[in-house]
C-alpha atoms as a PDB file:
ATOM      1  CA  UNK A   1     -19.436   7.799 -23.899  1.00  0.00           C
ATOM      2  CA  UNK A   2     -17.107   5.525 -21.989  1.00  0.00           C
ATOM      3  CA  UNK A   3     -14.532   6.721 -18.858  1.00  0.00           C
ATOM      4  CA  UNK A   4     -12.056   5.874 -21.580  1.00  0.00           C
ATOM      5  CA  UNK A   5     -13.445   7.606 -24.446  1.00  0.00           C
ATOM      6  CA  UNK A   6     -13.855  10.716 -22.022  1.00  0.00           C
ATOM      7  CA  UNK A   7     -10.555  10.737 -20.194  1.00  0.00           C
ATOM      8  CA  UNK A   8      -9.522  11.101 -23.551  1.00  0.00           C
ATOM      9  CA  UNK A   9     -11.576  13.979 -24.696  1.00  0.00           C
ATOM     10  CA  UNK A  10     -10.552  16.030 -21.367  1.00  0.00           C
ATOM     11  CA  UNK A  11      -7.161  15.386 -22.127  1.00  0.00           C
ATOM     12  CA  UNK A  12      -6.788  16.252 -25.693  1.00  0.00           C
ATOM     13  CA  UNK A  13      -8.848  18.809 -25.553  1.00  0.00           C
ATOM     14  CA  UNK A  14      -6.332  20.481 -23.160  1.00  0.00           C
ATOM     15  CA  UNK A  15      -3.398  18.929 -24.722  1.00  0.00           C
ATOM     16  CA  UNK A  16      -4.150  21.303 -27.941  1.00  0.00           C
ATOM     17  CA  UNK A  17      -2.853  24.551 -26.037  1.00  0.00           C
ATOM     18  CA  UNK A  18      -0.552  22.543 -23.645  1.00  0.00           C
ATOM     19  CA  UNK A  19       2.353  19.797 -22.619  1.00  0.00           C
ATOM     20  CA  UNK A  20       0.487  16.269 -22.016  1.00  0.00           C
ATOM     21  CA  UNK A  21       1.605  16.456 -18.147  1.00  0.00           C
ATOM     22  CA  UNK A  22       0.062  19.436 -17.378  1.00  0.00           C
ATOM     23  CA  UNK A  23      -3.288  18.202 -19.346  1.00  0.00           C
ATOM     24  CA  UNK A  24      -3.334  15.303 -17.533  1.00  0.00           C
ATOM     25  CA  UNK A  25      -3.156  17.178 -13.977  1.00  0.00           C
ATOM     26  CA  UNK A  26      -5.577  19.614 -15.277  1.00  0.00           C
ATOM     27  CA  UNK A  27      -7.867  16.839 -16.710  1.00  0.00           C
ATOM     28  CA  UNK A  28      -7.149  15.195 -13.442  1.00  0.00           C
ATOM     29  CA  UNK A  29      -8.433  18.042 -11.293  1.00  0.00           C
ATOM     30  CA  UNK A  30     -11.320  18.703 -13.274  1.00  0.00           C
ATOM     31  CA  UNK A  31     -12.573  15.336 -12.476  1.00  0.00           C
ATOM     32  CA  UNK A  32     -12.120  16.040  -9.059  1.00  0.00           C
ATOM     33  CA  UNK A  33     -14.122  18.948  -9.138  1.00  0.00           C
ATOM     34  CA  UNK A  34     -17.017  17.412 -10.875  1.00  0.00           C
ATOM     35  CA  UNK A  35     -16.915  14.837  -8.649  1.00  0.00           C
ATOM     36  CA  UNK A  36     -16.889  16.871  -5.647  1.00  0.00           C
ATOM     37  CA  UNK A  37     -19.811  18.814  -6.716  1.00  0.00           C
ATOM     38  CA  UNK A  38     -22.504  15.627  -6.992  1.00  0.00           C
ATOM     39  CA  UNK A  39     -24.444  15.437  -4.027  1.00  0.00           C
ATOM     40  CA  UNK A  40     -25.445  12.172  -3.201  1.00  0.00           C
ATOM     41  CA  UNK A  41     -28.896  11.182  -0.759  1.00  0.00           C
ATOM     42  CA  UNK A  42     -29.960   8.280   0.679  1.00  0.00           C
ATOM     43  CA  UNK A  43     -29.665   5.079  -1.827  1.00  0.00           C
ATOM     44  CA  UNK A  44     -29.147   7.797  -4.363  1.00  0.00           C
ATOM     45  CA  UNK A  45     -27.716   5.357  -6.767  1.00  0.00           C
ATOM     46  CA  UNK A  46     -27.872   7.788  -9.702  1.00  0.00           C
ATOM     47  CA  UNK A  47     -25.438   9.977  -8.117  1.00  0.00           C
ATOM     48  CA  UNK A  48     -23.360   6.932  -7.173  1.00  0.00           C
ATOM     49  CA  UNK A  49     -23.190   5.541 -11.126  1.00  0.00           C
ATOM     50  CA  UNK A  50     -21.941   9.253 -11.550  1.00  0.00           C
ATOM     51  CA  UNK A  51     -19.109   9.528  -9.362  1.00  0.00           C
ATOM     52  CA  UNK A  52     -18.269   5.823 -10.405  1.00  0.00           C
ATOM     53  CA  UNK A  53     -18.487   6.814 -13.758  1.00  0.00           C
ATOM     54  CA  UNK A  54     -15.574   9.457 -12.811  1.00  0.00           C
ATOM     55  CA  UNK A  55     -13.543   7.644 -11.305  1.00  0.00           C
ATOM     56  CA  UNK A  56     -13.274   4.973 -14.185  1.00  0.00           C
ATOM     57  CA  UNK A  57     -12.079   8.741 -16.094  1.00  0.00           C
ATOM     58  CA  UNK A  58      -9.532   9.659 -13.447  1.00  0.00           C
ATOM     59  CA  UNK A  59      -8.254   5.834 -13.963  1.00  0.00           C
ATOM     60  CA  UNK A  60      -8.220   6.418 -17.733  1.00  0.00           C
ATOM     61  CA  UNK A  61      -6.458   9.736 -17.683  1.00  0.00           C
ATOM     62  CA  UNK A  62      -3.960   7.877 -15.658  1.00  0.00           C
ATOM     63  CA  UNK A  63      -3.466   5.657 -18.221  1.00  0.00           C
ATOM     64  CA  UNK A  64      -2.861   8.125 -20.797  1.00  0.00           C
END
């Protein structure tokens, strides 16, 4: 699934019980929260495609 395609399932997903706005901030801190919670070690670069990965949704959502 891309940051796009998934930005996009957070939001709607939300969206079906509220305004678009308020999805997108609750989408938005979602992300955060996922990202928060992936530890990353030493040249951990699985961890690092993760948050990337993310990011690139938090960018999307933006978008939306």
């Amino acid at each position: 699934m891309t940051p796009k395609e998934k930005a996009l399932e957070l939001v709607i997903r939300i969206q079906e019980e509220i305004s678009i706005i308020l999805a997108r901030k609750i989408a938005l801190i979602c992300v955060d929260e996922v990202i928060n919670s992936i530890e990353v070690g030493y040249e951990d670069f699985k961890s690092l495609a993760k948050i990337n990965y993310y990011q690139q949704v938090k960018e999307e959502i933006n978008k939306l």
